[in-house]
PDB file of N, CA and C in Angstrom:
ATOM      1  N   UNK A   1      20.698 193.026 295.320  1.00  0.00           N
ATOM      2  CA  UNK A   1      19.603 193.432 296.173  1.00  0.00           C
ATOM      3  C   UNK A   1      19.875 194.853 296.674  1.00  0.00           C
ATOM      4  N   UNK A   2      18.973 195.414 296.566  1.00  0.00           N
ATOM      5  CA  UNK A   2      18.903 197.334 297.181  1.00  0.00           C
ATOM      6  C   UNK A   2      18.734 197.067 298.561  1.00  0.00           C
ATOM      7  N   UNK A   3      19.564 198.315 299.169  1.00  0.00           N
ATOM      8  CA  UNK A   3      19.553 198.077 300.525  1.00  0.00           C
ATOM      9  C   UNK A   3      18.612 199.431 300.343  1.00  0.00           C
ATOM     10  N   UNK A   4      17.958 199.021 302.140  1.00  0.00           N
ATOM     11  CA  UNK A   4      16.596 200.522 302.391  1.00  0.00           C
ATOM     12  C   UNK A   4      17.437 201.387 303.573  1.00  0.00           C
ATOM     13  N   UNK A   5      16.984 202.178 303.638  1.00  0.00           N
ATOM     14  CA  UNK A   5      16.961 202.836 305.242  1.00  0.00           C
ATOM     15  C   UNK A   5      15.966 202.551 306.226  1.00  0.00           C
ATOM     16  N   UNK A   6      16.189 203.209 307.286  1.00  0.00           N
ATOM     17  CA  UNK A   6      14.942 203.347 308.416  1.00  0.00           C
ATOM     18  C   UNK A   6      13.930 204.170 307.681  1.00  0.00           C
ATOM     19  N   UNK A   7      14.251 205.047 307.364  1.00  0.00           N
ATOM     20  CA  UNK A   7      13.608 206.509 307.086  1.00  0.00           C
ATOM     21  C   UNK A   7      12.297 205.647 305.827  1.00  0.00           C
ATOM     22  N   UNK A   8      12.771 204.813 304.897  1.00  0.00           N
ATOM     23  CA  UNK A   8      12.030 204.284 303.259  1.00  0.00           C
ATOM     24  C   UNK A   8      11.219 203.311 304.068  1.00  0.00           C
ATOM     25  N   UNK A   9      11.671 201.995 305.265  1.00  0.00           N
ATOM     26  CA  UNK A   9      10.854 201.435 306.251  1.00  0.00           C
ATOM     27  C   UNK A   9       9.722 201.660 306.770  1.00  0.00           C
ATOM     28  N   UNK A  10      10.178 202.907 307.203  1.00  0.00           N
ATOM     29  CA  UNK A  10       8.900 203.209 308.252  1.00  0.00           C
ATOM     30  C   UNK A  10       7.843 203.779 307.356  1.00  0.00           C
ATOM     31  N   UNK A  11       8.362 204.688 306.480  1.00  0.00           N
ATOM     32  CA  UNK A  11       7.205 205.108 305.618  1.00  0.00           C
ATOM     33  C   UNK A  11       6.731 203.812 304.967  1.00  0.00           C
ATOM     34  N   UNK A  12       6.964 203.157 304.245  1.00  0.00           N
ATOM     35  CA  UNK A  12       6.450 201.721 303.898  1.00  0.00           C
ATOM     36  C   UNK A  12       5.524 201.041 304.865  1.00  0.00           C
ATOM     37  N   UNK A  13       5.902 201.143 306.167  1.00  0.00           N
ATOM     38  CA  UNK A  13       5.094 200.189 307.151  1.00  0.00           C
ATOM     39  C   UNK A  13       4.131 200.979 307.730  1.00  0.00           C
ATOM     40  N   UNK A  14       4.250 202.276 307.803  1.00  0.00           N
ATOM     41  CA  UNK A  14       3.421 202.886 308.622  1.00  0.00           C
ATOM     42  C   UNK A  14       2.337 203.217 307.813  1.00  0.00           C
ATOM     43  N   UNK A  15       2.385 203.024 306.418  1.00  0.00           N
ATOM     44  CA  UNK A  15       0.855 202.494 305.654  1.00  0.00           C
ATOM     45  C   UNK A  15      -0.008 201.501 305.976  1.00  0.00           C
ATOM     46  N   UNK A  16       0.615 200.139 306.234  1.00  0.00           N
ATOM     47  CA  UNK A  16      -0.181 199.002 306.767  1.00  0.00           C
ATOM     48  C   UNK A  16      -1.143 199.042 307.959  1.00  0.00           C
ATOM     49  N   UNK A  17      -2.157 198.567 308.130  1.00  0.00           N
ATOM     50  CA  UNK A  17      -2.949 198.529 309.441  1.00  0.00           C
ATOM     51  C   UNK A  17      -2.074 197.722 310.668  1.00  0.00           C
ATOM     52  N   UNK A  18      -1.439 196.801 310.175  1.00  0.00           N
ATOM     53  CA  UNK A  18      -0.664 195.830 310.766  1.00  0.00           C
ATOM     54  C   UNK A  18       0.725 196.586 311.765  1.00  0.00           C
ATOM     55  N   UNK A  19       1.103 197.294 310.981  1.00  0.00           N
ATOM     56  CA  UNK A  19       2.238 198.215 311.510  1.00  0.00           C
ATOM     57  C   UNK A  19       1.971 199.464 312.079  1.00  0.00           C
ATOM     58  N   UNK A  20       0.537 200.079 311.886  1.00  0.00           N
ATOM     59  CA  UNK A  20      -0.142 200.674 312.862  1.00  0.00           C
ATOM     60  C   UNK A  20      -0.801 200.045 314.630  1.00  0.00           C
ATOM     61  N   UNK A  21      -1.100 199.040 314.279  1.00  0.00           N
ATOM     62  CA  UNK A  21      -1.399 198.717 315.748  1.00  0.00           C
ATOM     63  C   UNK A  21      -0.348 197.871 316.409  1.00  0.00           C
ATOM     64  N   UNK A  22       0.783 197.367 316.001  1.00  0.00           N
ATOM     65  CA  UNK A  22       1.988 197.149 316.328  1.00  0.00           C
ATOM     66  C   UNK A  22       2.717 198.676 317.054  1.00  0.00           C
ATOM     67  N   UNK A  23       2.893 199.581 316.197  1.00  0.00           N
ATOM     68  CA  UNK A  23       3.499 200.994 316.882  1.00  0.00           C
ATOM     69  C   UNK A  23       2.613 201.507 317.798  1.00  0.00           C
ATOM     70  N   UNK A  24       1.158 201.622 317.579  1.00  0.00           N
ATOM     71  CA  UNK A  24       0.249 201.866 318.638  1.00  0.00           C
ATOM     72  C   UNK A  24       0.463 201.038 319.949  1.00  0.00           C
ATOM     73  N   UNK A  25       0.520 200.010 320.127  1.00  0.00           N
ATOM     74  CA  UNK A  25       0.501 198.945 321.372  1.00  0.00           C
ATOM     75  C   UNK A  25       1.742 198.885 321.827  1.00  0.00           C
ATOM     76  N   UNK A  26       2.948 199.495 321.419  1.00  0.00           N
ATOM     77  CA  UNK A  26       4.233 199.373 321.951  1.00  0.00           C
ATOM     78  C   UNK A  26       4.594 201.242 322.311  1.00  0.00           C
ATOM     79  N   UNK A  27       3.621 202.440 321.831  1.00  0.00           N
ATOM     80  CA  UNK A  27       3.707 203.445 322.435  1.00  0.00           C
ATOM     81  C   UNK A  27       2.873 203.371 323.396  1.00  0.00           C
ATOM     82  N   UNK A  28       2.357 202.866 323.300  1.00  0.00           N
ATOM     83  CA  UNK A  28       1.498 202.464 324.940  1.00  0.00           C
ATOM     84  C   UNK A  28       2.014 202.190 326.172  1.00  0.00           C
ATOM     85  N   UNK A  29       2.797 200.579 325.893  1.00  0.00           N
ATOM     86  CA  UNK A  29       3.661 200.120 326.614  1.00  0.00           C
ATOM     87  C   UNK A  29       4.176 201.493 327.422  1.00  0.00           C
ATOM     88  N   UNK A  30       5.328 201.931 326.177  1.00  0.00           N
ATOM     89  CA  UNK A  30       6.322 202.971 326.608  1.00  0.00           C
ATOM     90  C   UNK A  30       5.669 204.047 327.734  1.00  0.00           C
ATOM     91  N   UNK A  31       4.307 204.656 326.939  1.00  0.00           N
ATOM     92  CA  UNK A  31       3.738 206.027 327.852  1.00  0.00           C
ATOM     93  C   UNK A  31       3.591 205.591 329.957  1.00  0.00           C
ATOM     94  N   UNK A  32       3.212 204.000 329.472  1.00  0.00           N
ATOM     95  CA  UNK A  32       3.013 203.538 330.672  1.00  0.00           C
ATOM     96  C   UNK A  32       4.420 203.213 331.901  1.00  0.00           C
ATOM     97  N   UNK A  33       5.117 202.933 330.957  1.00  0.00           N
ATOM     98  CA  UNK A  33       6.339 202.499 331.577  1.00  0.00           C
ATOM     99  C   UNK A  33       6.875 204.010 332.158  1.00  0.00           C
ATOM    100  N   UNK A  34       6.615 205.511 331.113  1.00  0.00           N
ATOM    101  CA  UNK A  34       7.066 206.455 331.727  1.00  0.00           C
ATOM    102  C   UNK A  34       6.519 206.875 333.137  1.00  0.00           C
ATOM    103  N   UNK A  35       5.566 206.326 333.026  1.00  0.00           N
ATOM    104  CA  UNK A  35       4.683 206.957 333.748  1.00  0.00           C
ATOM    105  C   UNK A  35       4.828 206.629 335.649  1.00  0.00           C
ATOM    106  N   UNK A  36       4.746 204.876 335.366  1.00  0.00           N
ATOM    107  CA  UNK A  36       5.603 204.036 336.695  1.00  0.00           C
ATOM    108  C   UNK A  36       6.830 204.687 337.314  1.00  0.00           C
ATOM    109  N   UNK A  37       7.564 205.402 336.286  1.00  0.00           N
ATOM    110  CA  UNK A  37       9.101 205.425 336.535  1.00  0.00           C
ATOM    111  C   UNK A  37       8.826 206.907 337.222  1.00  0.00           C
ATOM    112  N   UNK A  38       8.118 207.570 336.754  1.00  0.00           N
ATOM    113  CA  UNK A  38       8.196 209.174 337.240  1.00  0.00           C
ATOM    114  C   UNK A  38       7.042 208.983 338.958  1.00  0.00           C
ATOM    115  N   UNK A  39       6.363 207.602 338.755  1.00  0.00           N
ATOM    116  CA  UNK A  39       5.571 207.555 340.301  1.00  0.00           C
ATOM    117  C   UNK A  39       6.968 206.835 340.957  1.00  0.00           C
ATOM    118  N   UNK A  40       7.367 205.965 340.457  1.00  0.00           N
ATOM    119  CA  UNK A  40       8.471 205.316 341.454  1.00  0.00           C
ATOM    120  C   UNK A  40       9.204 206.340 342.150  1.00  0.00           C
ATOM    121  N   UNK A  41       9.806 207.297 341.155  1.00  0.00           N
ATOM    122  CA  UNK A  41      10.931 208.057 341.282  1.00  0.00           C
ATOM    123  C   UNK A  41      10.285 209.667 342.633  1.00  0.00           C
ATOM    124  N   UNK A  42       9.001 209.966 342.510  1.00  0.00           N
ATOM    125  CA  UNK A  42       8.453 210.737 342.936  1.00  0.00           C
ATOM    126  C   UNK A  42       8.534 209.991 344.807  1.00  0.00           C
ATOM    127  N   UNK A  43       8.011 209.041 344.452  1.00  0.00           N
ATOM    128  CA  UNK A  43       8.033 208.578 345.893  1.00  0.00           C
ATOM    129  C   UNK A  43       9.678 207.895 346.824  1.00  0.00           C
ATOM    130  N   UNK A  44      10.813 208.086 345.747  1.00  0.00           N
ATOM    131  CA  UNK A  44      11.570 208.063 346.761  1.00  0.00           C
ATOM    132  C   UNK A  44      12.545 206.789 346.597  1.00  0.00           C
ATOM    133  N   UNK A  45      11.805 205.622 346.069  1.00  0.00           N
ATOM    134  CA  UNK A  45      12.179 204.345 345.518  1.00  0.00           C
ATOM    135  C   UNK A  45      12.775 203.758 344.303  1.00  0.00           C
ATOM    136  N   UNK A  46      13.790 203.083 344.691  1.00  0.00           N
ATOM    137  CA  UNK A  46      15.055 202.814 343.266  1.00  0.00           C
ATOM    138  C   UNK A  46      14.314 201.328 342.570  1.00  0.00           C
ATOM    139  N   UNK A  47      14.710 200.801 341.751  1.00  0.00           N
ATOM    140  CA  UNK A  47      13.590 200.399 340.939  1.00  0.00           C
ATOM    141  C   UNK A  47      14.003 198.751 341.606  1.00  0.00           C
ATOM    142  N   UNK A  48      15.019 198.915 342.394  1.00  0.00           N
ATOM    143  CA  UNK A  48      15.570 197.308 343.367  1.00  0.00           C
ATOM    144  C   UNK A  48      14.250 197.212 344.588  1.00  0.00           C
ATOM    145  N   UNK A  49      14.329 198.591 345.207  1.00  0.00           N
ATOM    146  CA  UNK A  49      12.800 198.800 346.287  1.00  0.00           C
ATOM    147  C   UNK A  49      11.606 198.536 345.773  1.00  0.00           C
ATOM    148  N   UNK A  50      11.335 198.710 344.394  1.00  0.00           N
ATOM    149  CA  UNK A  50      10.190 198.850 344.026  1.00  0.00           C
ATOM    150  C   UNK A  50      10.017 197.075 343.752  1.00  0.00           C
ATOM    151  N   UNK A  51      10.701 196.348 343.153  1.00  0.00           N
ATOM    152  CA  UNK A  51      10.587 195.130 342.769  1.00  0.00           C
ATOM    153  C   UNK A  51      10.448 194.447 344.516  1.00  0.00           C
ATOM    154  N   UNK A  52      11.421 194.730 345.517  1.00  0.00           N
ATOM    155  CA  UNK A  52      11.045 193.610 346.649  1.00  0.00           C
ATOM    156  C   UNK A  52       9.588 194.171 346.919  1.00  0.00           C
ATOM    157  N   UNK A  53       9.368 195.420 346.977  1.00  0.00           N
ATOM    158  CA  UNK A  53       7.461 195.290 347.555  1.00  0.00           C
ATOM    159  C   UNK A  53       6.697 194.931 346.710  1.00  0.00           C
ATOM    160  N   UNK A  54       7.134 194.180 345.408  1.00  0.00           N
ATOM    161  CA  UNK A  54       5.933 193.407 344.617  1.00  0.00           C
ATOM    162  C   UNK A  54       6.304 191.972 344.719  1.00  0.00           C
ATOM    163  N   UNK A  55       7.731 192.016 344.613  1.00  0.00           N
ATOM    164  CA  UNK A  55       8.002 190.281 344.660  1.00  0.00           C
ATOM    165  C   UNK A  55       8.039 190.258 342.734  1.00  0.00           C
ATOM    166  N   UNK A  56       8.709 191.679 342.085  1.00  0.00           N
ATOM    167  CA  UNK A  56       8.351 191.509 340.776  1.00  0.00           C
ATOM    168  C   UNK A  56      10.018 191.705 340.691  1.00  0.00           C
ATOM    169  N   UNK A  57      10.993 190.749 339.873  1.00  0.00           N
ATOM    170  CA  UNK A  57      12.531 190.840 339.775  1.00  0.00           C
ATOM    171  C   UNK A  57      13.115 192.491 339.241  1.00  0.00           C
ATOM    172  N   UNK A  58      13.850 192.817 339.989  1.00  0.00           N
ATOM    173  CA  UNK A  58      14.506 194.458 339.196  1.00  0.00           C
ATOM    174  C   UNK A  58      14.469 194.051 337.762  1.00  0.00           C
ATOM    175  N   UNK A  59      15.392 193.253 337.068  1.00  0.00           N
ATOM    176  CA  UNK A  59      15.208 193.879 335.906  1.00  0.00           C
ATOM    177  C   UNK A  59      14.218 193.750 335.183  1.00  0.00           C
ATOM    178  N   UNK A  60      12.826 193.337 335.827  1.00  0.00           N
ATOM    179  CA  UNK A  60      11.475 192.983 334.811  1.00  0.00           C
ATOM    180  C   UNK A  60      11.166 194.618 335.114  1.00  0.00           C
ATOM    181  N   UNK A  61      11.030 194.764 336.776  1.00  0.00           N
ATOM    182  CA  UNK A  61      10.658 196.326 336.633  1.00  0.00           C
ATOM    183  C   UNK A  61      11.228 197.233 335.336  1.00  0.00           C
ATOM    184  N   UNK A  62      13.196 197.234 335.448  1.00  0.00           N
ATOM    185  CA  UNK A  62      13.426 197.834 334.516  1.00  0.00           C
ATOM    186  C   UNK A  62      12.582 197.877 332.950  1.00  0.00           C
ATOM    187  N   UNK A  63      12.377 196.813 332.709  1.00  0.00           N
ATOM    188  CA  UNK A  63      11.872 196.888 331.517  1.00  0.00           C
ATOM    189  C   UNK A  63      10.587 197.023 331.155  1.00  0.00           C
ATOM    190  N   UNK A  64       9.650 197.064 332.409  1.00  0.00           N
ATOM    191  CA  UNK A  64       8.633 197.829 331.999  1.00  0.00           C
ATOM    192  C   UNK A  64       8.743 199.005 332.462  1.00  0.00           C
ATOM    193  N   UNK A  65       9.577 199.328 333.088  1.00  0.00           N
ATOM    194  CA  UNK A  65       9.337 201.588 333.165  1.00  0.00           C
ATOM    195  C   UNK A  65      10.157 201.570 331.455  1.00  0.00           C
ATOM    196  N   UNK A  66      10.773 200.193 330.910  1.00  0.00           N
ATOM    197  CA  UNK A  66      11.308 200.896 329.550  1.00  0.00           C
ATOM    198  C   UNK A  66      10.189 200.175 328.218  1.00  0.00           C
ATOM    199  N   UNK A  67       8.970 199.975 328.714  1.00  0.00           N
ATOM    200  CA  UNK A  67       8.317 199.712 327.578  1.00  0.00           C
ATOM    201  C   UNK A  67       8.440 198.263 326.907  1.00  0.00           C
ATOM    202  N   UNK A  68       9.564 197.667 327.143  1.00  0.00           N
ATOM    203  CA  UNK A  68      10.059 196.713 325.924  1.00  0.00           C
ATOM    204  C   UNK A  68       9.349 195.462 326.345  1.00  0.00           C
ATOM    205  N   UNK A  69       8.533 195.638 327.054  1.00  0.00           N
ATOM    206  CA  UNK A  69       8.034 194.048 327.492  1.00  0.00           C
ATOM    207  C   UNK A  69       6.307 193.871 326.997  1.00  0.00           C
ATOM    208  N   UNK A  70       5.845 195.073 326.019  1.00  0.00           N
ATOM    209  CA  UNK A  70       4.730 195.177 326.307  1.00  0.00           C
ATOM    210  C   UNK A  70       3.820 195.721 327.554  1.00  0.00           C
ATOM    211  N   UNK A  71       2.105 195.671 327.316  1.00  0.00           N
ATOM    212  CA  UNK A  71       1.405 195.919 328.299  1.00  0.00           C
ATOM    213  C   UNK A  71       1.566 195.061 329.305  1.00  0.00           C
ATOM    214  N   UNK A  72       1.488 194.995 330.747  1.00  0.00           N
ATOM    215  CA  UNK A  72       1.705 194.045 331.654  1.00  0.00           C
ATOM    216  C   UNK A  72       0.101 194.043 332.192  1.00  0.00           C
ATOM    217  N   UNK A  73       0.347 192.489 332.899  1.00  0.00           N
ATOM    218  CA  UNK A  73      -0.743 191.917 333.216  1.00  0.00           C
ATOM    219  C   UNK A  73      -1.442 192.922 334.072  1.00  0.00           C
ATOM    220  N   UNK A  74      -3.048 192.633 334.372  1.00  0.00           N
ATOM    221  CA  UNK A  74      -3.573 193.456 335.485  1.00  0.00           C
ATOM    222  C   UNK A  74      -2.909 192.993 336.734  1.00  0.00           C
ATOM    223  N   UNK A  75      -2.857 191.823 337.263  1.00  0.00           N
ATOM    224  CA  UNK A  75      -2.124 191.222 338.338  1.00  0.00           C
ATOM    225  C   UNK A  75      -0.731 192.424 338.828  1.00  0.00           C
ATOM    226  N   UNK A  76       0.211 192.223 337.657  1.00  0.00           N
ATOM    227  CA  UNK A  76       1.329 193.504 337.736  1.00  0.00           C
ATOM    228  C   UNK A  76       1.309 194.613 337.989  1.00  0.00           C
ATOM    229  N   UNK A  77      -0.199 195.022 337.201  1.00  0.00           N
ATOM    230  CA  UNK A  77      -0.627 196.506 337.715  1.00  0.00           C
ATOM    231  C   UNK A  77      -0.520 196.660 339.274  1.00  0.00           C
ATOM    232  N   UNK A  78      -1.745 195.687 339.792  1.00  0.00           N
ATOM    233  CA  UNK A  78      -2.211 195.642 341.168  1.00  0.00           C
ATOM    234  C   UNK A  78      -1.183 195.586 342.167  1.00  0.00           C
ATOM    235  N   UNK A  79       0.286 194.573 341.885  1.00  0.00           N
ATOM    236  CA  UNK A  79       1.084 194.968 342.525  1.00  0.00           C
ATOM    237  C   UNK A  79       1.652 196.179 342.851  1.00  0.00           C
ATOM    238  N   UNK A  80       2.172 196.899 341.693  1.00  0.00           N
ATOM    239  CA  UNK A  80       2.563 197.586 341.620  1.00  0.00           C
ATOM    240  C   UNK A  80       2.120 199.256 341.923  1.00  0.00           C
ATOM    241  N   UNK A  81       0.342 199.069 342.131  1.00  0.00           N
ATOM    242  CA  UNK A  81       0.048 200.453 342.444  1.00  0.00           C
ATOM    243  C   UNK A  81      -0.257 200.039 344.061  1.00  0.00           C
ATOM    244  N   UNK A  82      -0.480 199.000 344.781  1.00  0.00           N
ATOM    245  CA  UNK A  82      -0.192 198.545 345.877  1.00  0.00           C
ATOM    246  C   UNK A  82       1.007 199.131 346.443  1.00  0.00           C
ATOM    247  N   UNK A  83       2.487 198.874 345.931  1.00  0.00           N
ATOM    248  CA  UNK A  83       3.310 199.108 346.547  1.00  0.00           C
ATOM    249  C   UNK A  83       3.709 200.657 346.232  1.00  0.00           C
ATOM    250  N   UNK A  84       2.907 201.361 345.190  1.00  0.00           N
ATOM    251  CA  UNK A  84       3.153 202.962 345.455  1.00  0.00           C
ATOM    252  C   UNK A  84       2.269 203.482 346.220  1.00  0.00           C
ATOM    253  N   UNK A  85       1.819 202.881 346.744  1.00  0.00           N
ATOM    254  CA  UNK A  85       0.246 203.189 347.361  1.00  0.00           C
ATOM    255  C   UNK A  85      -0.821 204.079 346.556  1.00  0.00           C
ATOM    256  N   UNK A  86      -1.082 204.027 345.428  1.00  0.00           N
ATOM    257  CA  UNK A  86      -2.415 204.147 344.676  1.00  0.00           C
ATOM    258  C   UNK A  86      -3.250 203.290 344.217  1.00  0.00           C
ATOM    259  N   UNK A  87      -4.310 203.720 343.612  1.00  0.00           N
ATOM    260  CA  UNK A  87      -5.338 203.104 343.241  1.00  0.00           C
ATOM    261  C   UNK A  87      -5.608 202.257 342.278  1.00  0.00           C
ATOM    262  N   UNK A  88      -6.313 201.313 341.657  1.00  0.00           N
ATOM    263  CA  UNK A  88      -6.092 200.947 340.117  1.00  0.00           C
ATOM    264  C   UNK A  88      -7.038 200.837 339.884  1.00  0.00           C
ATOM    265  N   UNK A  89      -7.615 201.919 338.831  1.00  0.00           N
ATOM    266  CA  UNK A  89      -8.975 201.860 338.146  1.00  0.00           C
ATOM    267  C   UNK A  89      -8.850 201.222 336.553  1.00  0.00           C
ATOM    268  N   UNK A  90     -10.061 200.997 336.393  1.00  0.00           N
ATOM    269  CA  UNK A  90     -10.227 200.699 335.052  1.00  0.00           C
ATOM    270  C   UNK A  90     -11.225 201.490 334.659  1.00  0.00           C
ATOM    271  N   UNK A  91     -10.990 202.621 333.673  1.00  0.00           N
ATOM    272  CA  UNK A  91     -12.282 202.630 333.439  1.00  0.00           C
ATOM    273  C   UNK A  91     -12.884 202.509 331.467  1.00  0.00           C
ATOM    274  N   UNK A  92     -14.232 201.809 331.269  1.00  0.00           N
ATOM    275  CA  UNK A  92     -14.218 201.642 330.020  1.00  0.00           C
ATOM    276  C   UNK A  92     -15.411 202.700 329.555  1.00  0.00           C
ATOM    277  N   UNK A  93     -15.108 203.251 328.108  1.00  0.00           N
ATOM    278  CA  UNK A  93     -16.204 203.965 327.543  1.00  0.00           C
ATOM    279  C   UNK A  93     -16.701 203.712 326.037  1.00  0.00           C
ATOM    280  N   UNK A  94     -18.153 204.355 326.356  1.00  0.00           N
ATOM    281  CA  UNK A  94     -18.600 204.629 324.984  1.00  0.00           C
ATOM    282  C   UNK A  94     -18.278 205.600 324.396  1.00  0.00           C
ATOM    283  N   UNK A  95     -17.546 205.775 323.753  1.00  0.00           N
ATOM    284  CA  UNK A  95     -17.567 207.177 323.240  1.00  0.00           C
ATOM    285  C   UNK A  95     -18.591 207.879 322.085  1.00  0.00           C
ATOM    286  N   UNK A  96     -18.943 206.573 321.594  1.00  0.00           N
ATOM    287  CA  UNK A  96     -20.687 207.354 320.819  1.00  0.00           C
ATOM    288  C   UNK A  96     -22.132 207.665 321.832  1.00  0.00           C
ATOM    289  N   UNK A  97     -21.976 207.200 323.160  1.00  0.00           N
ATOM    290  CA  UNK A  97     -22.510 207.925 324.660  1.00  0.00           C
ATOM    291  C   UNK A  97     -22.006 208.259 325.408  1.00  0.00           C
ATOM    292  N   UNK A  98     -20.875 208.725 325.750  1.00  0.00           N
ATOM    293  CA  UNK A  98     -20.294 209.215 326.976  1.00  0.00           C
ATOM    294  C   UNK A  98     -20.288 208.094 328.460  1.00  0.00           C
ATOM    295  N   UNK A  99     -21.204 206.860 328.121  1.00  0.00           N
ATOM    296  CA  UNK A  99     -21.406 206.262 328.810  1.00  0.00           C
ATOM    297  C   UNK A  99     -19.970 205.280 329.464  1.00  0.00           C
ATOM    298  N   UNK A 100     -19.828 205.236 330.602  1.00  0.00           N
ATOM    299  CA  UNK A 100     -18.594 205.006 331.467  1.00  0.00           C
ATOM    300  C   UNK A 100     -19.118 203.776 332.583  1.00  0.00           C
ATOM    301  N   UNK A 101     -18.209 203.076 332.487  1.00  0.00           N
ATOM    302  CA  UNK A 101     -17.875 202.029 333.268  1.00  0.00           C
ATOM    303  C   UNK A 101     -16.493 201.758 333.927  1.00  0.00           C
ATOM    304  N   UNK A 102     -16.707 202.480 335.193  1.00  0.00           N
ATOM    305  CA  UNK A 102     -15.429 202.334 336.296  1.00  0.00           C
ATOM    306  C   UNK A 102     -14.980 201.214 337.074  1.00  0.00           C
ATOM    307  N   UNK A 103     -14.373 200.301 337.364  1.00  0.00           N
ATOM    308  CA  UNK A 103     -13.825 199.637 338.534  1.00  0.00           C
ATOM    309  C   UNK A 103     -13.318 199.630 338.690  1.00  0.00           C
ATOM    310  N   UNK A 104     -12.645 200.069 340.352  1.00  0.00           N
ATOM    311  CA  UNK A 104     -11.802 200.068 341.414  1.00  0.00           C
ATOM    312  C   UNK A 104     -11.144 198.909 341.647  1.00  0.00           C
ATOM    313  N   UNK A 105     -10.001 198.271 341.019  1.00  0.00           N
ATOM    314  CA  UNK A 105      -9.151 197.280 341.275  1.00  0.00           C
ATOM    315  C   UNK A 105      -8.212 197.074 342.718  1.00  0.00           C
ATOM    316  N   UNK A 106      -8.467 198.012 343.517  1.00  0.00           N
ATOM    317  CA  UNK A 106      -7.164 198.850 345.110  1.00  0.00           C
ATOM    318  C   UNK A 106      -7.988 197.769 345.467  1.00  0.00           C
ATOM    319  N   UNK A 107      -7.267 196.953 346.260  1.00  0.00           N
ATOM    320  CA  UNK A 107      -8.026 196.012 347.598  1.00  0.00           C
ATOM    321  C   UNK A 107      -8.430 196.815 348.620  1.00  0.00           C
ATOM    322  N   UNK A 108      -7.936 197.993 348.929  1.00  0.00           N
ATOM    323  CA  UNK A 108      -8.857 198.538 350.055  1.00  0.00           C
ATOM    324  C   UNK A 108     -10.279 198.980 349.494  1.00  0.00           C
ATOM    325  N   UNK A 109     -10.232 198.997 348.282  1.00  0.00           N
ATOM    326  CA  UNK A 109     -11.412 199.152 347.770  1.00  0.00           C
ATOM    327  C   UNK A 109     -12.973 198.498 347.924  1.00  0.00           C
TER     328      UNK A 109
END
């Protein structure tokens, strides 16, 4: 049996539709997870602070500022922009109308 590399892999998979929305939905994850980590970190809070004001365990936080857990629930969101104190929008579009649909998920909302 021939052994492959990473390098013969990825080109192989990254033809499939299958292995496109697999890498798509887990750079997602990641962009999001960066994104938590640079609000956590901005406001002051170690990722042990950030888990007691959600009631969400440190190392789940850890692993979503590291992507590896997937998208997290809206519920998780809501905690979590709760305890940075921002907002949580959703917003959805058409992009063959420009047409937009916003909602404000913040309970003070």
């Amino acid at each position: 049996m021939a052994r492959t590399n990473w390098r013969d892999t990825r080109t192989q998979g990254s033809e499939s539709a299958e292995f496109s929305e697999g890498y798509n939905a887990e750079r997602k994850a990641y962009e999001l997870g960066e994104q938590m980590r640079a609000l956590r970190e901005r406001r002051g809070l170690s990722q042990s602070q950030l888990a007691e004001l959600t009631g969400i365990a440190q190392p789940n936080v850890s692993r979503l500022e590291a992507g590896t857990t997937g998208l997290p629930k809206l519920d998780t969101l809501q905690r979590i922009a709760e305890a940075l104190e921002l907002e949580l929008s959703i917003t959805i579009t058409d992009p063959s109308s420009d047409e937009e649909l916003t909602l404000n998920l913040s309970k003070t909302a």
